[in-house]
N, C-alpha and C. Protein backbone atom coordinates (compact mmCIF):
# COMPACT_ATOMS: atom_id res chain seq x y z
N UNK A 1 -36.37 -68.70 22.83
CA UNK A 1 -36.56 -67.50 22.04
C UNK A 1 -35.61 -66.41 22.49
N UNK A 2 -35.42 -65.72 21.30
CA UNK A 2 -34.29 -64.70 21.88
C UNK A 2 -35.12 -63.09 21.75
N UNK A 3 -35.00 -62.58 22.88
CA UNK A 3 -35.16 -61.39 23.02
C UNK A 3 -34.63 -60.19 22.47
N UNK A 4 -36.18 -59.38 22.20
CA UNK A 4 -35.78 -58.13 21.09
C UNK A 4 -34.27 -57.52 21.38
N UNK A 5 -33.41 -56.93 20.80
CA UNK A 5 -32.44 -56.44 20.94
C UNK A 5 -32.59 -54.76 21.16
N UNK A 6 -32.40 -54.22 22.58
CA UNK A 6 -32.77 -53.00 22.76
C UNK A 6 -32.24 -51.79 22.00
N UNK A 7 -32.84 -50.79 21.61
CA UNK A 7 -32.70 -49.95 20.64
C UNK A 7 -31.51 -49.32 21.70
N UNK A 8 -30.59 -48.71 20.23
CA UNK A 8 -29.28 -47.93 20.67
C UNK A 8 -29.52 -46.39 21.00
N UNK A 9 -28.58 -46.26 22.59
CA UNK A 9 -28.91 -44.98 22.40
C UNK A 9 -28.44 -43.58 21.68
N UNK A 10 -29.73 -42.99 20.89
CA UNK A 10 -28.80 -41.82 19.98
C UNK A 10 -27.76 -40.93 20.37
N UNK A 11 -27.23 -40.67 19.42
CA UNK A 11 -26.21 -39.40 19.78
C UNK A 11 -26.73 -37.93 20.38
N UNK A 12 -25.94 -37.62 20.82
CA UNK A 12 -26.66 -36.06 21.58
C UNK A 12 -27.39 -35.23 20.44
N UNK A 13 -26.46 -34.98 19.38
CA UNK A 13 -27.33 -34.19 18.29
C UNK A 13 -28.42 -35.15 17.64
N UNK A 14 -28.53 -36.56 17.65
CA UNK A 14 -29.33 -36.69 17.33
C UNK A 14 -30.77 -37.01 18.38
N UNK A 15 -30.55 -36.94 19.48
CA UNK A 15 -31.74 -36.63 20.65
C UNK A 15 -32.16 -35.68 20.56
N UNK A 16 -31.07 -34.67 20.24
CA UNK A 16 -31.88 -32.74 19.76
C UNK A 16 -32.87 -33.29 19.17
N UNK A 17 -32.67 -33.41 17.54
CA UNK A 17 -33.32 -33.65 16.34
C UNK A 17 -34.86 -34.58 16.96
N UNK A 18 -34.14 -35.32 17.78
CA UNK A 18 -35.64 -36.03 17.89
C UNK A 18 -37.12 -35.30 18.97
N UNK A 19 -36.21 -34.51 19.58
CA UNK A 19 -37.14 -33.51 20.36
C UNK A 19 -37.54 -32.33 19.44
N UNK A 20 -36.72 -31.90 18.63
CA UNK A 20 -37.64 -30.74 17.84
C UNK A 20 -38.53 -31.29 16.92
N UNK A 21 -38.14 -32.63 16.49
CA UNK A 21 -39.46 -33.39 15.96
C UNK A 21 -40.75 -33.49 16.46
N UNK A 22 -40.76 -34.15 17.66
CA UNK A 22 -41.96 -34.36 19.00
C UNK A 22 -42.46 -32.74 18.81
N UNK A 23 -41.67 -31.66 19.37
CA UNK A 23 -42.45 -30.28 19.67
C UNK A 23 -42.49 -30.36 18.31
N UNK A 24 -42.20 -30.47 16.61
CA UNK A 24 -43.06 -29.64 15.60
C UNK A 24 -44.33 -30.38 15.48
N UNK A 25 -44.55 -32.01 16.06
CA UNK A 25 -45.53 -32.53 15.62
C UNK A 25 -46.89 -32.22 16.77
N UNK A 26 -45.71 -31.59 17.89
CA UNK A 26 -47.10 -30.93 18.69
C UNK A 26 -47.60 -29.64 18.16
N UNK A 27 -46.80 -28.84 17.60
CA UNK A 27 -47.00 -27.53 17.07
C UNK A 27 -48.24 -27.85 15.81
N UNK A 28 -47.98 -28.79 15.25
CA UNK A 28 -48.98 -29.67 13.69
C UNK A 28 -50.32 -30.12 15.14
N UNK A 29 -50.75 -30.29 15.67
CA UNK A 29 -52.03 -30.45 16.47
C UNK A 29 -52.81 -29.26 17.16
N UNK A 30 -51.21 -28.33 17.24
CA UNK A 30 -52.20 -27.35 17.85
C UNK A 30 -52.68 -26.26 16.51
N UNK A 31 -52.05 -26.28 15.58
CA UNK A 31 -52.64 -26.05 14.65
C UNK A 31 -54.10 -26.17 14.13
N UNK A 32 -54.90 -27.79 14.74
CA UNK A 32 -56.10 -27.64 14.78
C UNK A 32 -56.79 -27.76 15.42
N UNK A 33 -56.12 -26.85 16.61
CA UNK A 33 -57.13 -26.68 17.73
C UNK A 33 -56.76 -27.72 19.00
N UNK A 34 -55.93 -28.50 18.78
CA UNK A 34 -55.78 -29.37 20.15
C UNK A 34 -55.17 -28.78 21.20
N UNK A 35 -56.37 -29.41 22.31
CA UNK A 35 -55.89 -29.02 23.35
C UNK A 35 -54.97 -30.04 24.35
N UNK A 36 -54.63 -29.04 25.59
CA UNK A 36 -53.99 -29.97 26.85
C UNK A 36 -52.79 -30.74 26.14
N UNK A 37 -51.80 -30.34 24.95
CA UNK A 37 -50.60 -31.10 24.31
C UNK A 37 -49.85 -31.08 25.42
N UNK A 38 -49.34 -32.29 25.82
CA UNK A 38 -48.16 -32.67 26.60
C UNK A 38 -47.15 -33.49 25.73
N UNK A 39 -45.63 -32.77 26.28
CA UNK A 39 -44.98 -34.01 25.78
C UNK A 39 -44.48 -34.45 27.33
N UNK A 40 -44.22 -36.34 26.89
CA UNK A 40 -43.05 -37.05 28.08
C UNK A 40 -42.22 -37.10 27.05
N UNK A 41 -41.27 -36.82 28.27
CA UNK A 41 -39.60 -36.98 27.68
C UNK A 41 -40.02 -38.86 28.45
N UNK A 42 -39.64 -39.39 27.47
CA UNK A 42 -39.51 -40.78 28.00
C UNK A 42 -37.81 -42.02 28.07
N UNK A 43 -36.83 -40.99 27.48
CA UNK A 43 -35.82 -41.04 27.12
C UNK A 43 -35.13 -42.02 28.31
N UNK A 44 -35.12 -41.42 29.62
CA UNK A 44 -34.59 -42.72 30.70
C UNK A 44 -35.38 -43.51 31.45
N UNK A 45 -36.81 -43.64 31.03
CA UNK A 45 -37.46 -44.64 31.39
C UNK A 45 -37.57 -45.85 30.50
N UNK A 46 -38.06 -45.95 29.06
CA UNK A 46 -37.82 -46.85 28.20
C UNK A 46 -37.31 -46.73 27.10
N UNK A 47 -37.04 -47.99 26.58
CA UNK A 47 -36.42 -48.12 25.38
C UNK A 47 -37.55 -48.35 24.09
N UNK A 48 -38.44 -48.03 24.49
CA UNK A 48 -39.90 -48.14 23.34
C UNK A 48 -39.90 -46.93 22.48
N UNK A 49 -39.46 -45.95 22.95
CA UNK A 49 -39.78 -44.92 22.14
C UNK A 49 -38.91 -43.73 23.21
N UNK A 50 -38.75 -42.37 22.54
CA UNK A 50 -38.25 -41.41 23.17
C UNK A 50 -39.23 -40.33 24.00
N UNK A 51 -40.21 -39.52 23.10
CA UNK A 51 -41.01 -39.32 23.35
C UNK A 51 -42.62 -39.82 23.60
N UNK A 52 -43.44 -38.85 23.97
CA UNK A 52 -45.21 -39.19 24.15
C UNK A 52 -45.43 -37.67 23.54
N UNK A 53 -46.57 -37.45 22.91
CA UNK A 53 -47.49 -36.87 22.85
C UNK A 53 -48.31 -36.59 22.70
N UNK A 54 -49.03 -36.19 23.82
CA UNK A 54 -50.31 -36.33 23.84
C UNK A 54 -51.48 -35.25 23.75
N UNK A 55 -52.24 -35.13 22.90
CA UNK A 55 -53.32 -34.04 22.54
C UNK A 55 -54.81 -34.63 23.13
N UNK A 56 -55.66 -33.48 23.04
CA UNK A 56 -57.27 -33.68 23.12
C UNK A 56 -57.47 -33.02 21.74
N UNK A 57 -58.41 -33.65 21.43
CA UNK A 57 -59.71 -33.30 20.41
C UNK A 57 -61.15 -33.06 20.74
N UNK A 58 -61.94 -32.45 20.82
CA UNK A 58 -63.16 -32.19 21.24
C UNK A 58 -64.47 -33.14 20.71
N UNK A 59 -64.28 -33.93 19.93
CA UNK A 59 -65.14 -34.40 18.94
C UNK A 59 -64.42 -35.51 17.46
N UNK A 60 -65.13 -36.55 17.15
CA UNK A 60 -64.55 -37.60 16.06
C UNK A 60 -64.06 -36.47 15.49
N UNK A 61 -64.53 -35.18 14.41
CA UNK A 61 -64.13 -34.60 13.20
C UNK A 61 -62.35 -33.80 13.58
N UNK A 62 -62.30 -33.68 14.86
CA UNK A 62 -61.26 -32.67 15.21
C UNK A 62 -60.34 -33.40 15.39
N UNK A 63 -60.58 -34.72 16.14
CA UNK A 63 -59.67 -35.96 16.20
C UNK A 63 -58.95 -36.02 15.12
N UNK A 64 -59.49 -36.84 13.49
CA UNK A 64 -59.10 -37.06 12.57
C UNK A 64 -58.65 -35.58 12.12
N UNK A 65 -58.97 -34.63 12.51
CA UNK A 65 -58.14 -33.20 11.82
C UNK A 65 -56.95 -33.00 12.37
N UNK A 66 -56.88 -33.47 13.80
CA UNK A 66 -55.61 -33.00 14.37
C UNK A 66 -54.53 -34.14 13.47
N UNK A 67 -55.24 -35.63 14.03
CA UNK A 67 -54.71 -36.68 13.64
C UNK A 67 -53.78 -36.74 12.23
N UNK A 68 -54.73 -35.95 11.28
CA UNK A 68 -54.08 -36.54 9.65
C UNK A 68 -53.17 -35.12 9.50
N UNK A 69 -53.29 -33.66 10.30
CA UNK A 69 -52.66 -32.67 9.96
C UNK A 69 -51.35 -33.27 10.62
N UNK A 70 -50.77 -33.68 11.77
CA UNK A 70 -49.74 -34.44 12.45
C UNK A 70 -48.82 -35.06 11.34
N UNK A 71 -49.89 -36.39 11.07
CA UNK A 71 -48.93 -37.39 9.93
C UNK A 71 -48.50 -36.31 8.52
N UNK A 72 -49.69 -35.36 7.59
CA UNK A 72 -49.11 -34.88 6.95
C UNK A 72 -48.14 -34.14 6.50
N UNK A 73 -48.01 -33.37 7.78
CA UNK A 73 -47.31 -32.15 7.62
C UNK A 73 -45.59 -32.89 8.34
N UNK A 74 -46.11 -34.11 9.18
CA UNK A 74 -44.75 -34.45 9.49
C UNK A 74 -44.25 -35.50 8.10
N UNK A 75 -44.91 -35.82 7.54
CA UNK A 75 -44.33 -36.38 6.12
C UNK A 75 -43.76 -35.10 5.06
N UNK A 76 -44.78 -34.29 5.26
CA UNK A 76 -44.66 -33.31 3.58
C UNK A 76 -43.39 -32.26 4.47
N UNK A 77 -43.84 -31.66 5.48
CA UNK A 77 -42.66 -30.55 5.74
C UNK A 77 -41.46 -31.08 6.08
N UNK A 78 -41.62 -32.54 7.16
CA UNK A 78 -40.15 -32.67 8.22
C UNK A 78 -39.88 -33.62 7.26
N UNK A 79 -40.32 -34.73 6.49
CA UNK A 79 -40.08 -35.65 5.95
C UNK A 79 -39.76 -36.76 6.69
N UNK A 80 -40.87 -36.68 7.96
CA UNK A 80 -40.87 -38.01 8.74
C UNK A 80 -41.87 -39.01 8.19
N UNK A 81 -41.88 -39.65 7.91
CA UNK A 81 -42.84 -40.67 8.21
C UNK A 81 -43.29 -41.17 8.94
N UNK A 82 -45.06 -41.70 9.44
CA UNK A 82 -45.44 -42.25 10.44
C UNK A 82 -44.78 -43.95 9.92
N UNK A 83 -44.75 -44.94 11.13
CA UNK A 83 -44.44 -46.15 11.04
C UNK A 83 -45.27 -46.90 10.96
N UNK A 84 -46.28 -46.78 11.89
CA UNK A 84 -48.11 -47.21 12.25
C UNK A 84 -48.52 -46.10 12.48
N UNK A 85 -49.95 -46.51 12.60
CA UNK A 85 -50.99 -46.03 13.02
C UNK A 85 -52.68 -46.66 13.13
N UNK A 86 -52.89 -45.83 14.63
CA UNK A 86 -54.26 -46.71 14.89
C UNK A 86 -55.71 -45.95 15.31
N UNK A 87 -56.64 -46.54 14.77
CA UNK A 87 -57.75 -45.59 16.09
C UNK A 87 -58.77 -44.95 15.10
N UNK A 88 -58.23 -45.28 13.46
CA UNK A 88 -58.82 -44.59 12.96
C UNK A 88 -60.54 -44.64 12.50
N UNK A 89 -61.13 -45.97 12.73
CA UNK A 89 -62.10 -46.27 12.80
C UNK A 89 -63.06 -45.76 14.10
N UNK A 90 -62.60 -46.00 15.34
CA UNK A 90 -63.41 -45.27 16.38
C UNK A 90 -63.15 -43.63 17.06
N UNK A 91 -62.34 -43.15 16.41
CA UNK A 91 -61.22 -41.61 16.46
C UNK A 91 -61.76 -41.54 18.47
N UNK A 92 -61.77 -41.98 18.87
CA UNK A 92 -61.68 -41.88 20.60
C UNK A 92 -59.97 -41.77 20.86
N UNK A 93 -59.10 -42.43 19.98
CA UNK A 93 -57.88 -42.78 20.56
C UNK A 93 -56.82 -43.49 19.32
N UNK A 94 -56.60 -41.89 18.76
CA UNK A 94 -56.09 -42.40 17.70
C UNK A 94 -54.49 -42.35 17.78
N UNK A 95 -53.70 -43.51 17.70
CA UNK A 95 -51.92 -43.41 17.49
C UNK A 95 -51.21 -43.22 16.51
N UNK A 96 -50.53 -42.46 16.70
CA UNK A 96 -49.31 -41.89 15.32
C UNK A 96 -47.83 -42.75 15.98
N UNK A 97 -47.27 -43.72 15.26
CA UNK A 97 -46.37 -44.07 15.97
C UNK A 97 -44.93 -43.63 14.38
N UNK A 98 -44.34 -42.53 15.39
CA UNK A 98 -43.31 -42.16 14.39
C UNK A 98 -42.18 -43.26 14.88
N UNK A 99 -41.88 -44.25 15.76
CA UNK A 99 -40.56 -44.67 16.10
C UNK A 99 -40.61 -44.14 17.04
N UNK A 100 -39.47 -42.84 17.38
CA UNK A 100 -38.97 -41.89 17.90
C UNK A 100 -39.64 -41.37 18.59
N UNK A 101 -40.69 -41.21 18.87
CA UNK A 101 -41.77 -40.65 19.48
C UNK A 101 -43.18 -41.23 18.78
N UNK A 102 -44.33 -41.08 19.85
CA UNK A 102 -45.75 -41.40 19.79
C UNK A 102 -47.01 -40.53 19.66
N UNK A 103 -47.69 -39.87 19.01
CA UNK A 103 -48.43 -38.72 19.45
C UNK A 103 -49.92 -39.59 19.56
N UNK A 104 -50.43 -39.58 20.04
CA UNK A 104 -51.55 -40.18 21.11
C UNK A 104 -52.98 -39.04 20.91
N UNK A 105 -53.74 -38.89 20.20
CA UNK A 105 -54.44 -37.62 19.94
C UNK A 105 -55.86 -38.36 20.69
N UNK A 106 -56.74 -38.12 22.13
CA UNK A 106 -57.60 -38.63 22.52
C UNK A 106 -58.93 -37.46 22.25
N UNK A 107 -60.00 -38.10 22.88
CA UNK A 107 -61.28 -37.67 23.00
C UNK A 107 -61.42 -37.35 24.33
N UNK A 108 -61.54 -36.26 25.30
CA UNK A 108 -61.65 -36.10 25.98
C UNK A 108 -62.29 -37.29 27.33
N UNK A 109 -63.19 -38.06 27.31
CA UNK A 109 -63.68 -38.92 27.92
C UNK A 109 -62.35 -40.38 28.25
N UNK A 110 -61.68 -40.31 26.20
CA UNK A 110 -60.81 -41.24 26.79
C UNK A 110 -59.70 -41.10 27.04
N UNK A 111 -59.06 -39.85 27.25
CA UNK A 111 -57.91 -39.46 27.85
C UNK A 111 -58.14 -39.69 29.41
N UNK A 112 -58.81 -39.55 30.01
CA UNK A 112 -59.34 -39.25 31.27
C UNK A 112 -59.18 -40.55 31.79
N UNK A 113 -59.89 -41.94 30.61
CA UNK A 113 -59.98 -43.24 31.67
C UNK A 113 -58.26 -43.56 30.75
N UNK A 114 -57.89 -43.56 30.18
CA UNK A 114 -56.41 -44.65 30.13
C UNK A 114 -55.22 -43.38 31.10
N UNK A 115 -55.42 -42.25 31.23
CA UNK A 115 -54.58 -41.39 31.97
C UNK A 115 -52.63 -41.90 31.69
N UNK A 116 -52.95 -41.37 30.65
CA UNK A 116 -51.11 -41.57 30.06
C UNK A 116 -50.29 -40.52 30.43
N UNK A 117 -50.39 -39.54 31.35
CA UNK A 117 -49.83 -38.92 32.30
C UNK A 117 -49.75 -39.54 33.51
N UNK A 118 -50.96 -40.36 34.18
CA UNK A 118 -50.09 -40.80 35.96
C UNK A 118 -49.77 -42.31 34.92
N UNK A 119 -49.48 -42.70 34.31
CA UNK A 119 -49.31 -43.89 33.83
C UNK A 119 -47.56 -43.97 33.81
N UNK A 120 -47.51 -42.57 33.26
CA UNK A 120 -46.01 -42.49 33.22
C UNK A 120 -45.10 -40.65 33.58
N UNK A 121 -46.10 -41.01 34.96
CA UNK A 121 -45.50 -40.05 36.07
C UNK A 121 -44.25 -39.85 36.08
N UNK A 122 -43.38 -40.78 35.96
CA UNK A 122 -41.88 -40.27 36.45
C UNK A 122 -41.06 -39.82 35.37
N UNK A 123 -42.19 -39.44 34.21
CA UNK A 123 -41.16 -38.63 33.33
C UNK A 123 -41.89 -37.37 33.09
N UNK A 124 -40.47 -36.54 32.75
CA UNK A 124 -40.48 -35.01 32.61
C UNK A 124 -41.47 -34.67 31.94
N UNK A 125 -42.35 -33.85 31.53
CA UNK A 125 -43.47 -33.59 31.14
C UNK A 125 -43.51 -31.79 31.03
N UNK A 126 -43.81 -31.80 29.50
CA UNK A 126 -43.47 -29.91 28.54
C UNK A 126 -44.80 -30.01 28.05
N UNK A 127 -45.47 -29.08 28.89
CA UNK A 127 -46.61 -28.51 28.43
C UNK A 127 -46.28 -27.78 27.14
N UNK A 128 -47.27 -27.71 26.31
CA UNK A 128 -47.39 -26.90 25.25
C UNK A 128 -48.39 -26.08 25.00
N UNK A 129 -48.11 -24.99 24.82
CA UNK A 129 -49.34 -23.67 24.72
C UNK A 129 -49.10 -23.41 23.66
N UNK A 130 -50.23 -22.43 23.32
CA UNK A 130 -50.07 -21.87 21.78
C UNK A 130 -48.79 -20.35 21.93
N UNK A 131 -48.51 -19.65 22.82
CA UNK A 131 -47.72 -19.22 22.69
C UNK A 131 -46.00 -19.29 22.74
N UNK A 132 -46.03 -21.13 23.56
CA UNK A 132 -44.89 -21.62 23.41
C UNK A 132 -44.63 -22.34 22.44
N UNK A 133 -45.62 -22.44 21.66
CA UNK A 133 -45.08 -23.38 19.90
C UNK A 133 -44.76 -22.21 19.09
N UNK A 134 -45.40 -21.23 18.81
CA UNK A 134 -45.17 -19.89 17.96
C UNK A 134 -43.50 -20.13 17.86
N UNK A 135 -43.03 -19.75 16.40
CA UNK A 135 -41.64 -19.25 17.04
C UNK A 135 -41.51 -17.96 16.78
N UNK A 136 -40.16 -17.82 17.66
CA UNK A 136 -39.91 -16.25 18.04
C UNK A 136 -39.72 -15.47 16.92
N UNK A 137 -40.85 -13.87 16.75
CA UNK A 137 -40.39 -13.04 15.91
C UNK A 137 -39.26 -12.87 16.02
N UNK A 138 -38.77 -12.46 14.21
CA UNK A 138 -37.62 -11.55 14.54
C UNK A 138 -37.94 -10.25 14.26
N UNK A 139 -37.21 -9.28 14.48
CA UNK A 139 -37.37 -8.04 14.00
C UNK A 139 -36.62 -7.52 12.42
N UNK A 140 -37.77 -7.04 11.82
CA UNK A 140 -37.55 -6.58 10.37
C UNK A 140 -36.44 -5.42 10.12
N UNK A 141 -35.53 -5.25 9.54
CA UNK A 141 -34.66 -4.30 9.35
C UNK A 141 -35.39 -3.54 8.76
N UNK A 142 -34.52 -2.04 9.01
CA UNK A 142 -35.27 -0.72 7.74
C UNK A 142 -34.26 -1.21 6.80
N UNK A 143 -34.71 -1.06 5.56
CA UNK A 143 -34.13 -0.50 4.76
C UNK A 143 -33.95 1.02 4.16
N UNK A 144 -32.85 1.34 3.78
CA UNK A 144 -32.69 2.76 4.05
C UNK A 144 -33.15 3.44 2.38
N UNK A 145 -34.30 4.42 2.50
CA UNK A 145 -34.80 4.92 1.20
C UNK A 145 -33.98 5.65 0.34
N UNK A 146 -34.51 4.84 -1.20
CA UNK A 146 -33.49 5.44 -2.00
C UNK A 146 -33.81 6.88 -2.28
N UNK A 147 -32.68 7.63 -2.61
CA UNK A 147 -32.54 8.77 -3.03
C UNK A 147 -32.63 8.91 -4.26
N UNK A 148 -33.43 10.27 -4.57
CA UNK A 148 -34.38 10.33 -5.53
C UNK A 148 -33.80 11.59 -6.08
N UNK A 149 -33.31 11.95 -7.41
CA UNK A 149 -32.97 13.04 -8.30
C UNK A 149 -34.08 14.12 -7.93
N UNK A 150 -33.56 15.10 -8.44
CA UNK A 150 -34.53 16.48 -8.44
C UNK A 150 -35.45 16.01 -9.25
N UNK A 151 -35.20 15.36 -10.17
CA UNK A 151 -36.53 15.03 -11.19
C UNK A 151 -37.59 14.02 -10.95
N UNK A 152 -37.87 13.79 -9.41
CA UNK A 152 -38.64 12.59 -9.35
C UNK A 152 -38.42 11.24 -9.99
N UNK A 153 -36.97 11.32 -10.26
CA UNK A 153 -36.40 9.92 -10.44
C UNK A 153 -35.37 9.26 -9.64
N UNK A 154 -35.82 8.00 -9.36
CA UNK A 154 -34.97 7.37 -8.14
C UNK A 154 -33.90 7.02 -8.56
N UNK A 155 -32.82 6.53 -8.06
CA UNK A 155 -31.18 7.11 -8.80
C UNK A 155 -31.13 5.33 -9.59
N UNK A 156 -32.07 4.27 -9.07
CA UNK A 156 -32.26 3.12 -9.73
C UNK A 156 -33.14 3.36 -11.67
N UNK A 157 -33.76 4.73 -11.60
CA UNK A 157 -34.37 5.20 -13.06
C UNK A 157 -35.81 4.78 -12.94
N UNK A 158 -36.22 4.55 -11.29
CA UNK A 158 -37.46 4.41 -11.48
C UNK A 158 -38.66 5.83 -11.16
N UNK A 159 -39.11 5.67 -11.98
CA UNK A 159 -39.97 7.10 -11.52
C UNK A 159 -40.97 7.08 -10.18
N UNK A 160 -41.04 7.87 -9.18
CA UNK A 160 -41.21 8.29 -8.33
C UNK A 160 -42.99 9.18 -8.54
N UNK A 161 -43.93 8.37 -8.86
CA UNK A 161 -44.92 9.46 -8.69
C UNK A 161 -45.66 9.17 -7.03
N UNK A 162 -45.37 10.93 -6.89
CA UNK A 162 -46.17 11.37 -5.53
C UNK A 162 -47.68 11.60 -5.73
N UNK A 163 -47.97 12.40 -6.74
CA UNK A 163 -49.27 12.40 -7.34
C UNK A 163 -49.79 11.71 -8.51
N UNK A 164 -50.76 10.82 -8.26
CA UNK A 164 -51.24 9.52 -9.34
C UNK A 164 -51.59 10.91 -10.64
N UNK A 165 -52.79 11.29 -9.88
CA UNK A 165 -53.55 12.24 -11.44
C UNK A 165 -52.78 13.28 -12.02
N UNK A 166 -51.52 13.75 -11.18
CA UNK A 166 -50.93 14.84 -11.66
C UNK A 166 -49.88 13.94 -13.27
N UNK A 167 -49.49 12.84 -12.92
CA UNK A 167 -48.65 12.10 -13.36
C UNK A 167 -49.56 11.89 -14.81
N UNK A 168 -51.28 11.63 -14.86
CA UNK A 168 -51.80 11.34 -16.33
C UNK A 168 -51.52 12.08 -17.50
């Protein structure tokens, strides 16, 4: 038998692309509420996948909320598609397998016994908070107010009322 043929490694811009993928699909969990999101960079340990990420859910209903907001929003907004997916019958330990990365959404009890952090200790590991998914405001420009004729008309011909009842 001949052995799988190991996946090629991407180009630099496209390793970007695959990490802002991983963080939007962590940003899509914490959206409903998941906690403890980690990503592994898994990039020089195997050739299975690039990333991990991994969420808690508090309960079956939050599971499948984090779970299906993940796949949707990474189909409808990024236009990823999931490849598989598993878990959905017992939601303890449900998998999103995009390729490229894995998001792993557990139940508190079973995050704890499979421990997919010391499992795969020797990779880099990006906490995610809710204030590190936000992205950065920008700041709103003024726009500068138009100037307005002596006649309470704005030099665009729109009328300018200061007083509603004076104006009836």
């Amino acid at each position: 038998m001949r052995a799988a043929r190991p996946r090629k490694k991407p180009a630099p811009s496209q390793t970007e692309a695959i990490h802002q993928h991983a963080r939007k699909a962590a940003h899509y969990a914490l959206e409903k509420k998941a906690e403890e999101i980690h990503i592994l960079d898994l990039t020089g340990i195997t050739s299975m996948t690039d990333y991990f990420i991994i969420a808690t859910g508090s309960s079956d209903r939050q599971v499948k909320a984090i779970a299906e907001n993940v796949v949707s929003q990474m189909r409808d907004t990024e236009g990823v598609q999931a490849w598989r997916s598993e878990g959905w019958d017992g939601l303890q330990w449900v998998i999103i397998d995009f390729v490229d990365f894995v998001v792993h959404v557990f139940q508190p009890e079973a995050r704890k016994f499979y421990n997919i952090e010391r499992l795969w200790a020797d990779a880099p590991m990006e906490v995610i908070t809710e204030a590190a998914a936000k992205p950065k405001a920008t700041r709103a420009r003024k726009t500068p107010a138009k100037k307005t004729a002596g006649d309470g008309k704005a030099a665009s011909g729109i009328r300018i009322i200061s007083d509603f009842k004076a104006a009836q």
